[in-house]
N, C-alpha and C. Protein backbone atom coordinates (compact mmCIF):
# COMPACT_ATOMS: atom_id res chain seq x y z
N UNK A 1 -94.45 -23.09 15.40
CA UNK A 1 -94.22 -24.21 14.52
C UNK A 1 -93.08 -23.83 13.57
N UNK A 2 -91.69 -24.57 13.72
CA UNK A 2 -90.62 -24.44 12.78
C UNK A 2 -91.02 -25.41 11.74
N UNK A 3 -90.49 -25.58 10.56
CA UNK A 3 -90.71 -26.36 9.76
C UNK A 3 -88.96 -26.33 8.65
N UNK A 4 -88.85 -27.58 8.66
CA UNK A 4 -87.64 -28.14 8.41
C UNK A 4 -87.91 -28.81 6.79
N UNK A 5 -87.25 -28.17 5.27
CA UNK A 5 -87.65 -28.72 4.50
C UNK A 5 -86.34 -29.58 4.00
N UNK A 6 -86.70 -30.79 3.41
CA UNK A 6 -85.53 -31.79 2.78
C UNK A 6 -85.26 -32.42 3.93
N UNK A 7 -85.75 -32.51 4.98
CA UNK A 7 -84.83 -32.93 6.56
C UNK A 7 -84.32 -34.76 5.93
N UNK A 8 -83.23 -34.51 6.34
CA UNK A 8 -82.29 -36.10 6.51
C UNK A 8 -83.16 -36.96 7.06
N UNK A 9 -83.56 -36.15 8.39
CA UNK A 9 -84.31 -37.39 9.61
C UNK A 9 -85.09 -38.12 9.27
N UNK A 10 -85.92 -37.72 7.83
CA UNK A 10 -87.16 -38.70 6.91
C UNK A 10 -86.38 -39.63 6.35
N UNK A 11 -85.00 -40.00 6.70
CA UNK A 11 -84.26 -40.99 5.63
C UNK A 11 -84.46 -42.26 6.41
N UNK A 12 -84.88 -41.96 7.66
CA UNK A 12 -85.03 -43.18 8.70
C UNK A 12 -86.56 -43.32 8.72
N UNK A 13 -87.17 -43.45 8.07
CA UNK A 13 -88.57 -43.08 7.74
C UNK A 13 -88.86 -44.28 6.25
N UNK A 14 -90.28 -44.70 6.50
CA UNK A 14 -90.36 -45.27 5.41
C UNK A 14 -91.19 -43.73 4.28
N UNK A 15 -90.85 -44.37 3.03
CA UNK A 15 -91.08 -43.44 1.98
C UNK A 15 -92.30 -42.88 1.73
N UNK A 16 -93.28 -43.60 2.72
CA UNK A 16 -94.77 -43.27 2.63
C UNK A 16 -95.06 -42.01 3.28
N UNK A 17 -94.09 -41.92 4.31
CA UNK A 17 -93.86 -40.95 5.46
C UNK A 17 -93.28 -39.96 4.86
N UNK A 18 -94.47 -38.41 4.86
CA UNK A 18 -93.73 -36.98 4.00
C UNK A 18 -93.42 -36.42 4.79
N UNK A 19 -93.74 -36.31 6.27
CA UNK A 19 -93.85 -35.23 7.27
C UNK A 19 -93.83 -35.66 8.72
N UNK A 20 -92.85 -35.82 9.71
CA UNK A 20 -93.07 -35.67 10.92
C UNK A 20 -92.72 -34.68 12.03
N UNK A 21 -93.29 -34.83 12.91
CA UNK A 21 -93.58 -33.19 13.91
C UNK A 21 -92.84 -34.13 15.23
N UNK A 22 -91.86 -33.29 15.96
CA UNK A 22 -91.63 -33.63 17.48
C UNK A 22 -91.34 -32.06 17.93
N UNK A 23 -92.64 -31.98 19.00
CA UNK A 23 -92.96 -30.74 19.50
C UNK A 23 -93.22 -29.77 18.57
N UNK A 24 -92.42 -28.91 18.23
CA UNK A 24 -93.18 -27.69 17.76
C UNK A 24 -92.37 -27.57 16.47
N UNK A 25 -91.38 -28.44 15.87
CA UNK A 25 -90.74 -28.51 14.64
C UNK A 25 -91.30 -29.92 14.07
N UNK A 26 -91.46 -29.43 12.62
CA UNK A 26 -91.80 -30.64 11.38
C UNK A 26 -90.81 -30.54 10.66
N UNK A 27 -90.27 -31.65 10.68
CA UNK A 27 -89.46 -32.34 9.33
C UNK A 27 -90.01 -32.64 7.99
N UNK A 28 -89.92 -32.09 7.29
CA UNK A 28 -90.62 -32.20 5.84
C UNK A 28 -89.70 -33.19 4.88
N UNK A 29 -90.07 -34.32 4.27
CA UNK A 29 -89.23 -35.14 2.98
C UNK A 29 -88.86 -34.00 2.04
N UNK A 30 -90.04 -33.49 1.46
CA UNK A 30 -89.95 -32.47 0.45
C UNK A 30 -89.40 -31.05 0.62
N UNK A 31 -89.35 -30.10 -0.13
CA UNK A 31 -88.74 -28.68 -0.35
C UNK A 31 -90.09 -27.88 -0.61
N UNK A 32 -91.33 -28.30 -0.18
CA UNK A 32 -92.24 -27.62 -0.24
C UNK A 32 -93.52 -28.57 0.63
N UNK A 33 -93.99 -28.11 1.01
CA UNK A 33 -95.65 -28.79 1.88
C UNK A 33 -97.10 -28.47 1.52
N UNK A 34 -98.12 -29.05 1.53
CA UNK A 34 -99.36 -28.42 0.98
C UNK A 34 -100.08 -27.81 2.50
N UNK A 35 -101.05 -27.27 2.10
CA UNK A 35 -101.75 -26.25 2.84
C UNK A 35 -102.67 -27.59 3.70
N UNK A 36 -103.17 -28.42 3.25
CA UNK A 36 -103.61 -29.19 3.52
C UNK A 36 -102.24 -30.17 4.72
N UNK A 37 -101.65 -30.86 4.42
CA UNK A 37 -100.59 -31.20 5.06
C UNK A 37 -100.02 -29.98 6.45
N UNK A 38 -99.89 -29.06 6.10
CA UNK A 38 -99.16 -28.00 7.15
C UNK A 38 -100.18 -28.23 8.54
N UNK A 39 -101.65 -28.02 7.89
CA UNK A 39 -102.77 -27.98 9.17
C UNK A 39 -102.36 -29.16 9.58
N UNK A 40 -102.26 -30.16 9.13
CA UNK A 40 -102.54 -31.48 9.21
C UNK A 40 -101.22 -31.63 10.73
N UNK A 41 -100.16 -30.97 10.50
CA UNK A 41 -98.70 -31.07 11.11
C UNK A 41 -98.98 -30.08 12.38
N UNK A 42 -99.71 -29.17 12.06
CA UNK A 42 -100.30 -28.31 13.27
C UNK A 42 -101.16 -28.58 14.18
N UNK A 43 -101.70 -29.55 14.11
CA UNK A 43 -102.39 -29.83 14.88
C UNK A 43 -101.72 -31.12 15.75
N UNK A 44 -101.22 -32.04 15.18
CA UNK A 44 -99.51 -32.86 16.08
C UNK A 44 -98.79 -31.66 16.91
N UNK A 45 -98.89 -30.19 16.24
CA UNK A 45 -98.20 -29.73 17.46
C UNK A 45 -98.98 -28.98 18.79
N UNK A 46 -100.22 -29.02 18.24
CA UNK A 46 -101.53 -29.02 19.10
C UNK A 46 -101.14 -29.96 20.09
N UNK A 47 -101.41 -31.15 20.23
CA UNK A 47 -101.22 -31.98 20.54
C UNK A 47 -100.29 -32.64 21.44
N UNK A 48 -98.72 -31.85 21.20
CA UNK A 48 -97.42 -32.15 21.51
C UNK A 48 -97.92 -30.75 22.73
N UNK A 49 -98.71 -29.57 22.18
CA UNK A 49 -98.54 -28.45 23.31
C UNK A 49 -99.73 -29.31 24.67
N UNK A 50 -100.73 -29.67 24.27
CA UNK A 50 -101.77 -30.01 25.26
C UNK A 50 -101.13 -31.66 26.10
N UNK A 51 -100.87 -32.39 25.34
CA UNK A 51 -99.98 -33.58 26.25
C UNK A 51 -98.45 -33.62 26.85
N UNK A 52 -97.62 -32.75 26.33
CA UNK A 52 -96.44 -33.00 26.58
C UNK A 52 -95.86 -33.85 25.82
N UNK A 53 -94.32 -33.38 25.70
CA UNK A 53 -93.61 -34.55 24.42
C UNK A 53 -94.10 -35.96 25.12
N UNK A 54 -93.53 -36.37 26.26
CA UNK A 54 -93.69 -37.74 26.49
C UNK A 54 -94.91 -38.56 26.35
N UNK A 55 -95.63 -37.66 26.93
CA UNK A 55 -97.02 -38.46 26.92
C UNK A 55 -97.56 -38.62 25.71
N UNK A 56 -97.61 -37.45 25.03
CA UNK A 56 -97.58 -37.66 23.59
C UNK A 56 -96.99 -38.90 22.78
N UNK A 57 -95.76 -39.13 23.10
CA UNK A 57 -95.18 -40.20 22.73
C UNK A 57 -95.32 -41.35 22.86
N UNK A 58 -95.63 -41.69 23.86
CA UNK A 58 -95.87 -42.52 24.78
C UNK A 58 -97.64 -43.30 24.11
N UNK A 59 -98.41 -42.79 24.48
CA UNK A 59 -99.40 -42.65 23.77
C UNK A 59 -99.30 -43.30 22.12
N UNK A 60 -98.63 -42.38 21.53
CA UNK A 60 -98.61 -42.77 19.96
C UNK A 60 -97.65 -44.25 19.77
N UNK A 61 -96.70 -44.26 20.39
CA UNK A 61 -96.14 -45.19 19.95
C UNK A 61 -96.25 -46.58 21.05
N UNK A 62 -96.43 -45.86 21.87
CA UNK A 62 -96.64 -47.36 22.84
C UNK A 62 -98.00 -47.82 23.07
N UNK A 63 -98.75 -46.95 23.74
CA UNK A 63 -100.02 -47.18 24.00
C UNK A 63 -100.73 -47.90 23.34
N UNK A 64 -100.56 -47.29 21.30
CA UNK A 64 -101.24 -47.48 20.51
C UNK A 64 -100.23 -48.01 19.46
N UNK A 65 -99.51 -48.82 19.99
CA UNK A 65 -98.72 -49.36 19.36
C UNK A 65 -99.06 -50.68 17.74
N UNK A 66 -100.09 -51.01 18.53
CA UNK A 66 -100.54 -52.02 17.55
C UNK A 66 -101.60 -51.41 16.67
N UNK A 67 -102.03 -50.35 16.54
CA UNK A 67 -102.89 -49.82 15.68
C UNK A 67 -102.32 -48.85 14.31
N UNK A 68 -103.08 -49.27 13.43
CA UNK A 68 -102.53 -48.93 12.08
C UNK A 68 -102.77 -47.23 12.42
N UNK A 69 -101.74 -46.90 11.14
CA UNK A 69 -101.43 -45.43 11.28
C UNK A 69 -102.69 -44.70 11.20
N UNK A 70 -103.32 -44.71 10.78
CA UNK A 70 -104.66 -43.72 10.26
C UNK A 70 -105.80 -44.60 11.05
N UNK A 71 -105.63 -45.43 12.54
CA UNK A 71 -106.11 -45.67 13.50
C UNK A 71 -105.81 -45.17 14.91
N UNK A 72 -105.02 -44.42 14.47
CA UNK A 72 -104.15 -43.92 16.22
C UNK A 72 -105.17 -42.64 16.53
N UNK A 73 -105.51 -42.69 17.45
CA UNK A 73 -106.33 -41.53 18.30
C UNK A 73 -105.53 -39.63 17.32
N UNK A 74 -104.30 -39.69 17.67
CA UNK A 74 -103.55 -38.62 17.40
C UNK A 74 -103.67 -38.19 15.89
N UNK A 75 -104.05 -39.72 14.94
CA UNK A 75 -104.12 -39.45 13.27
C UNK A 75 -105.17 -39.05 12.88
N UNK A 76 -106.36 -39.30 13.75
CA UNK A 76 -107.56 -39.53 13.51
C UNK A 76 -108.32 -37.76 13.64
N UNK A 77 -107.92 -37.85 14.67
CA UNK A 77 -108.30 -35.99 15.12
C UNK A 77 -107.30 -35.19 13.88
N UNK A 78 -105.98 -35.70 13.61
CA UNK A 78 -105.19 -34.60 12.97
C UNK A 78 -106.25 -35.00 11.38
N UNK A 79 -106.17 -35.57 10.73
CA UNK A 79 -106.71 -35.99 9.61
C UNK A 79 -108.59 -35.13 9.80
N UNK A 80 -108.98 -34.97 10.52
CA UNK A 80 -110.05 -34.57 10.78
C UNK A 80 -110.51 -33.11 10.66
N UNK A 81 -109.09 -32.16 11.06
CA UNK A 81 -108.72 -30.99 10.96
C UNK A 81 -108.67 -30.27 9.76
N UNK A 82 -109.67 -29.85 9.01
CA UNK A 82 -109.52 -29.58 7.52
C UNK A 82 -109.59 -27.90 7.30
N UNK A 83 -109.95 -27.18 8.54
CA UNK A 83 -109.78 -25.78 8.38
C UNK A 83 -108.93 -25.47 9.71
N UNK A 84 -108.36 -23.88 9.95
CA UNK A 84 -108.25 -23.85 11.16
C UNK A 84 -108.90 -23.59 12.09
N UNK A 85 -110.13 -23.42 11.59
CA UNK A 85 -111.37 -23.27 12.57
C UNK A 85 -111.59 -24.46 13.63
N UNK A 86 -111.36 -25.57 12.59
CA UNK A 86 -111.40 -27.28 13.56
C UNK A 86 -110.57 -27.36 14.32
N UNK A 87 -109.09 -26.73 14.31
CA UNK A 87 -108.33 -26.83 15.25
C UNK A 87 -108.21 -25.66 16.28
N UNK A 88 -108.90 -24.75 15.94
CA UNK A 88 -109.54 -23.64 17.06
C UNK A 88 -110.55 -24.33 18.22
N UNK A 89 -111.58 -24.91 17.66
CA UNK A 89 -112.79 -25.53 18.33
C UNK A 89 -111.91 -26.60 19.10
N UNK A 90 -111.02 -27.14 18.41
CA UNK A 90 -110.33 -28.76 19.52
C UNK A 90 -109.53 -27.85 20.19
N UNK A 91 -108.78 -27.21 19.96
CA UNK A 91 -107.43 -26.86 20.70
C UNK A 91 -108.44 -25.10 21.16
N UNK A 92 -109.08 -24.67 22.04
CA UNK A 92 -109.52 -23.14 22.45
C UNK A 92 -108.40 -22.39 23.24
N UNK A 93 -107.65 -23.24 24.12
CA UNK A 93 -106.79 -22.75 24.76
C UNK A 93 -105.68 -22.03 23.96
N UNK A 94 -105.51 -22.76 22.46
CA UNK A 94 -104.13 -22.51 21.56
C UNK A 94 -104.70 -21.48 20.67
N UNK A 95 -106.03 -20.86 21.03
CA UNK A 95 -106.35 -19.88 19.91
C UNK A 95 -105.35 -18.89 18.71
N UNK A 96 -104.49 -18.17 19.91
CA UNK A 96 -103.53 -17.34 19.49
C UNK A 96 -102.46 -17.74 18.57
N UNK A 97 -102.03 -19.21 19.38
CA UNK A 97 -100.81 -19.85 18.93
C UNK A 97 -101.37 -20.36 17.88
N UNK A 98 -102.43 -20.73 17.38
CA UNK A 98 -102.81 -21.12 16.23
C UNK A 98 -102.39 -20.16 15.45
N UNK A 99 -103.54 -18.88 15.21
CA UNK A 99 -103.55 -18.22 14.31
C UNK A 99 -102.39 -17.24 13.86
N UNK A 100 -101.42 -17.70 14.80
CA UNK A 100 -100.02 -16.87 14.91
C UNK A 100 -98.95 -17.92 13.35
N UNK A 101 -99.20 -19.30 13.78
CA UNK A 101 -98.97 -20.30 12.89
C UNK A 101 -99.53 -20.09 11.50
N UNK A 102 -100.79 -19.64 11.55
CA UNK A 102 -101.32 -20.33 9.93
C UNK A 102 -101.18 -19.08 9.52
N UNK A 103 -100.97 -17.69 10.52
CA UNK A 103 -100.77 -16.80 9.48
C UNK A 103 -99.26 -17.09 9.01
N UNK A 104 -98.06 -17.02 9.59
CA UNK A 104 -96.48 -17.93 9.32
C UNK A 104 -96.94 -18.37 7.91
N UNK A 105 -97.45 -19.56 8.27
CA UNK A 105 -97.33 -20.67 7.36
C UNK A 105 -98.36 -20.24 5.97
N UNK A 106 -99.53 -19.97 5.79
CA UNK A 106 -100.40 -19.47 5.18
C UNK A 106 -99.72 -18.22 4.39
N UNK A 107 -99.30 -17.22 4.99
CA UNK A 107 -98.81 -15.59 4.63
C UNK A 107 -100.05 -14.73 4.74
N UNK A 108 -101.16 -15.41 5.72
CA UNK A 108 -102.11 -14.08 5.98
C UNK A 108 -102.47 -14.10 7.55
């Protein structure tokens, strides 16, 4: 998980929008992210690793096109994720790649 702070690309973004992930990099609005938020972005890249960009995509924006943001299958599980234990138990296969991340991102 790269993480991109101040990114431009949020300028095409409405302002509600702090953070988006395509594949294994997040674009951050801000010059800093919460601990809460980072899991939250890690687990989109959960997600991006177990479906593939497209399908992933595909999925979020088409599939579930008509469903409000914090109704999409993909928001619902990420929002759900409140330790990395939750995203150990969903994602078992990404064990490593997890804890390789939150130590990164975390500093332990």
């Amino acid at each position: 998980m790269k993480l991109y702070f101040k990114s431009w690309l949020l300028r095409f973004f409405p302002d509600n929008i702090d953070a988006f992930t395509f594949g294994h990099r997040v674009f951050v609005r801000a010059d800093t992210i919460s601990r809460k938020m980072q899991l939250h972005e890690l687990c989109h890249v959960c997600q991006y690793r177990k479906h593939g960009i497209w399908k992933f995509l595909w999925i979020y924006f088409v599939r579930e096109r008509r469903l409000e943001y914090r109704d999409k299958s993909f928001e619902v599980e990420a929002y759900s994720c409140l330790t990395p234990v939750d995203l150990e138990i969903l994602y078992p296969d990404d064990v490593t790649f997890i804890r390789s991340a939150v130590r990164k991102v975390y500093g332990y």
